[in-house]
Protein backbone atom coordinates (compact mmCIF):
# COMPACT_ATOMS: atom_id res chain seq x y z
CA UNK A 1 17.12 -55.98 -64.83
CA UNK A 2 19.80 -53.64 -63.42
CA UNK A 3 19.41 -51.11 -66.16
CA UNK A 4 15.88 -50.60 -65.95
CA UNK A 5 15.98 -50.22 -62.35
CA UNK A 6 18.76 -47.78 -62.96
CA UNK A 7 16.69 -46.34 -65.54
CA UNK A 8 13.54 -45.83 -63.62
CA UNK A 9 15.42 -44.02 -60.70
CA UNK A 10 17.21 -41.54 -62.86
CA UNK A 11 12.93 -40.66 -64.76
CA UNK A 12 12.27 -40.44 -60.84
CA UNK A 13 14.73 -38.01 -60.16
CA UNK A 14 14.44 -36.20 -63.20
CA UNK A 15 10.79 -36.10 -63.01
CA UNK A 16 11.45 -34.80 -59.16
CA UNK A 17 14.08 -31.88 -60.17
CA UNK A 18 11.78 -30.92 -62.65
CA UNK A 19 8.65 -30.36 -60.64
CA UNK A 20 10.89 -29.18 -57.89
CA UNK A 21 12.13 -25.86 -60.16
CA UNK A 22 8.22 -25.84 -61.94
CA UNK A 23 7.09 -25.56 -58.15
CA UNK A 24 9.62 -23.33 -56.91
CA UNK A 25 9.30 -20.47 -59.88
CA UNK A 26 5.35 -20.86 -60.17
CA UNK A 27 5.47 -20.12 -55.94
CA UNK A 28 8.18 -17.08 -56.79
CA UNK A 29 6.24 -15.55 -59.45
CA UNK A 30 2.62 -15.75 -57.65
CA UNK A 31 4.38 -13.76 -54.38
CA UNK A 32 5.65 -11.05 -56.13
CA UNK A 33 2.55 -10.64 -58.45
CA UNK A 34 0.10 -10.37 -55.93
CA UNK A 35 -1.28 -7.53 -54.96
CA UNK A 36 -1.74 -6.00 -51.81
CA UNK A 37 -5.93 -5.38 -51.47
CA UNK A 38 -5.71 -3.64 -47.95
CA UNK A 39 -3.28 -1.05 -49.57
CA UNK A 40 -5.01 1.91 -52.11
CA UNK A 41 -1.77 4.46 -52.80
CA UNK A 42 -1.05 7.82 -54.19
CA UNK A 43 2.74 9.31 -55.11
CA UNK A 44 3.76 12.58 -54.72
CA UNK A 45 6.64 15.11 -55.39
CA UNK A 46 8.25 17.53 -52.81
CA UNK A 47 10.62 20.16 -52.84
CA UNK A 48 12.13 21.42 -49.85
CA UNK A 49 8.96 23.82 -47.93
CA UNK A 50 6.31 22.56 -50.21
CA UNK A 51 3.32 21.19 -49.16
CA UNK A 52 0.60 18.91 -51.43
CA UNK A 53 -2.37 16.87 -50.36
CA UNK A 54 -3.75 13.62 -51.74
CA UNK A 55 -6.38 11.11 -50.16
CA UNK A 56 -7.24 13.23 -47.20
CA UNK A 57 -3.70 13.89 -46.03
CA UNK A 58 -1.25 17.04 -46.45
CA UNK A 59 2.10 16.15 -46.71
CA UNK A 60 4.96 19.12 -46.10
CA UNK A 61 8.95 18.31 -46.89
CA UNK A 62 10.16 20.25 -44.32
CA UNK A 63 13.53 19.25 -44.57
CA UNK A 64 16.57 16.75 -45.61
CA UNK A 65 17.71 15.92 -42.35
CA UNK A 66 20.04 13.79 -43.92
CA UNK A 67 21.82 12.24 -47.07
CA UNK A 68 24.43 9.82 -46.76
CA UNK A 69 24.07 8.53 -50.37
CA UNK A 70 27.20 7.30 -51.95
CA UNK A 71 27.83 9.76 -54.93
CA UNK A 72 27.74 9.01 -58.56
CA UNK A 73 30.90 7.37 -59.71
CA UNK A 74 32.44 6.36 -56.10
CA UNK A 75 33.26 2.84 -54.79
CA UNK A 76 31.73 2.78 -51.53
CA UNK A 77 30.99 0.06 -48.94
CA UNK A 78 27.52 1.13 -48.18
CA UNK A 79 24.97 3.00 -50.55
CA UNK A 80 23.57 5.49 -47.83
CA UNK A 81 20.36 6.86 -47.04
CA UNK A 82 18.27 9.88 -47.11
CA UNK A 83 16.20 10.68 -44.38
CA UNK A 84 13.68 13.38 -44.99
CA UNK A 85 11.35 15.24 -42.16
CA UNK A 86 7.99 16.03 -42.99
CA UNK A 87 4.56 17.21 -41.32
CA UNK A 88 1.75 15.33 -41.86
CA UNK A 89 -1.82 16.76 -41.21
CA UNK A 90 -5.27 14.90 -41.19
CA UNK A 91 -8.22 16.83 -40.01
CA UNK A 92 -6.72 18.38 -36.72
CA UNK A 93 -4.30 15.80 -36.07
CA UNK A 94 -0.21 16.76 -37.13
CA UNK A 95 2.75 14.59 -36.94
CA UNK A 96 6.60 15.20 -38.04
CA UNK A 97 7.68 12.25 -39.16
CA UNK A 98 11.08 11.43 -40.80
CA UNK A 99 10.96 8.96 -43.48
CA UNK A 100 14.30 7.15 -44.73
CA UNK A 101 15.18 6.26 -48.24
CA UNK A 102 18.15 3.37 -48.71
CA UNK A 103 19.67 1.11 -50.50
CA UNK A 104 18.00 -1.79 -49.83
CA UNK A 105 14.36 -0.75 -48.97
CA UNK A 106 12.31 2.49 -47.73
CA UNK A 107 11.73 2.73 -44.14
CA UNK A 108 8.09 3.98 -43.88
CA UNK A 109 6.23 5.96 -41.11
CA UNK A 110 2.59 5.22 -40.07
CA UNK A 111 0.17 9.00 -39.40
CA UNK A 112 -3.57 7.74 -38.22
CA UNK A 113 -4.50 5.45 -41.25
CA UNK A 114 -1.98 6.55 -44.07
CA UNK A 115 1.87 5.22 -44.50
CA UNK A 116 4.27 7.20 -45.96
CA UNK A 117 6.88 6.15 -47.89
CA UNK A 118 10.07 7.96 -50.02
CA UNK A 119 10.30 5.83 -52.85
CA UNK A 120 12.45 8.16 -54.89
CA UNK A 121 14.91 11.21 -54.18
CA UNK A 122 15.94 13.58 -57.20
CA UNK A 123 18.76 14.59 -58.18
CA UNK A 124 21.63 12.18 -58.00
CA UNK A 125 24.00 12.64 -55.68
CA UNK A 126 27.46 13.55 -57.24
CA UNK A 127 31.45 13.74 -55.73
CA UNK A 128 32.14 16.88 -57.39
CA UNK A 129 29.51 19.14 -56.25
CA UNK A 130 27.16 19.46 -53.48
CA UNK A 131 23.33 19.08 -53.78
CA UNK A 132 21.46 22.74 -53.00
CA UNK A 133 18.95 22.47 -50.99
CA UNK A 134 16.66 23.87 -53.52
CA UNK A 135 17.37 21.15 -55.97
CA UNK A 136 15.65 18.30 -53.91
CA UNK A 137 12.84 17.03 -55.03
CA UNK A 138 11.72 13.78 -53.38
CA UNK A 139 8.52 11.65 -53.96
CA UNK A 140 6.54 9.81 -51.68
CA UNK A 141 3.99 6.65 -51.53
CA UNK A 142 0.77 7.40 -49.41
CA UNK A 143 -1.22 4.58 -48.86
CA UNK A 144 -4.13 4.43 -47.16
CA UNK A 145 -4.45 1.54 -44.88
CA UNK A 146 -8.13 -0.04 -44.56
């Protein structure tokens, strides 16, 4: 009597654990494959003065205003970030905005119904040179909001 008791609670709890991880990665998956309806999103690449437009929105790189990234081969406690300045223009409407680029996420700036996003930043930094300012080239996520 004992062992089929004993046996029926270990099926319960295996049967438990099971659905348990079943539930757990079918929830995972269906989050991060879902995508985002109210979003519609264009990329584009800047250099440093150049100016593109895509959706209804000109987008200038005016600048680098900073880059803290940790260089190519270096042990460093924190990754760094970029943060680049750039003009937006809808219509008559213009906003700078500076949009950061880190380690863990980009930090993205809202302009009337577009966000704008650096989702990449060309060329690597490295310890035994410094980036020219003409080498940047830096690419950016518009999406328009609806």
């Amino acid at each position: 009597m004992n062992k089929k008791i004993l046996l029926i609670a270990t099926l319960l709890t295996v049967a438990l654990f099971v659905w348990g991880v079943y539930t757990y990665l079918n929830t995972s998956k269906t989050i991060n494959w879902v995508p985002n309806p109210m979003l519609d999103s264009s990329n584009i690449a800047l250099s440093i003065g150049e100016t593109k437009s895509v959706n209804g929105i000109k987008i200038t790189l005016n600048k680098i205003a900073s880059d803290s990234r940790c260089p190519i081969g270096v042990q460093c406690i924190q990754a760094g970030t970029v943060v680049a300045e750039v003009q937006a223009i809808n219509g008559t409407d213009t906003q700078i905005i500076n949009v950061e680029y880190g380690a863990s996420k980009s930090v993205s700036d809202k302009f009337n119904k577009y966000n704008v996003s650096l989702i990449e930043v060309a060329p690597n930094k490295t310890a035994d040179s410094e980036t020219n300012i003409s080498e940047y080239k830096l690419t950016f996520r518009i999406n328009i909001l609806k």
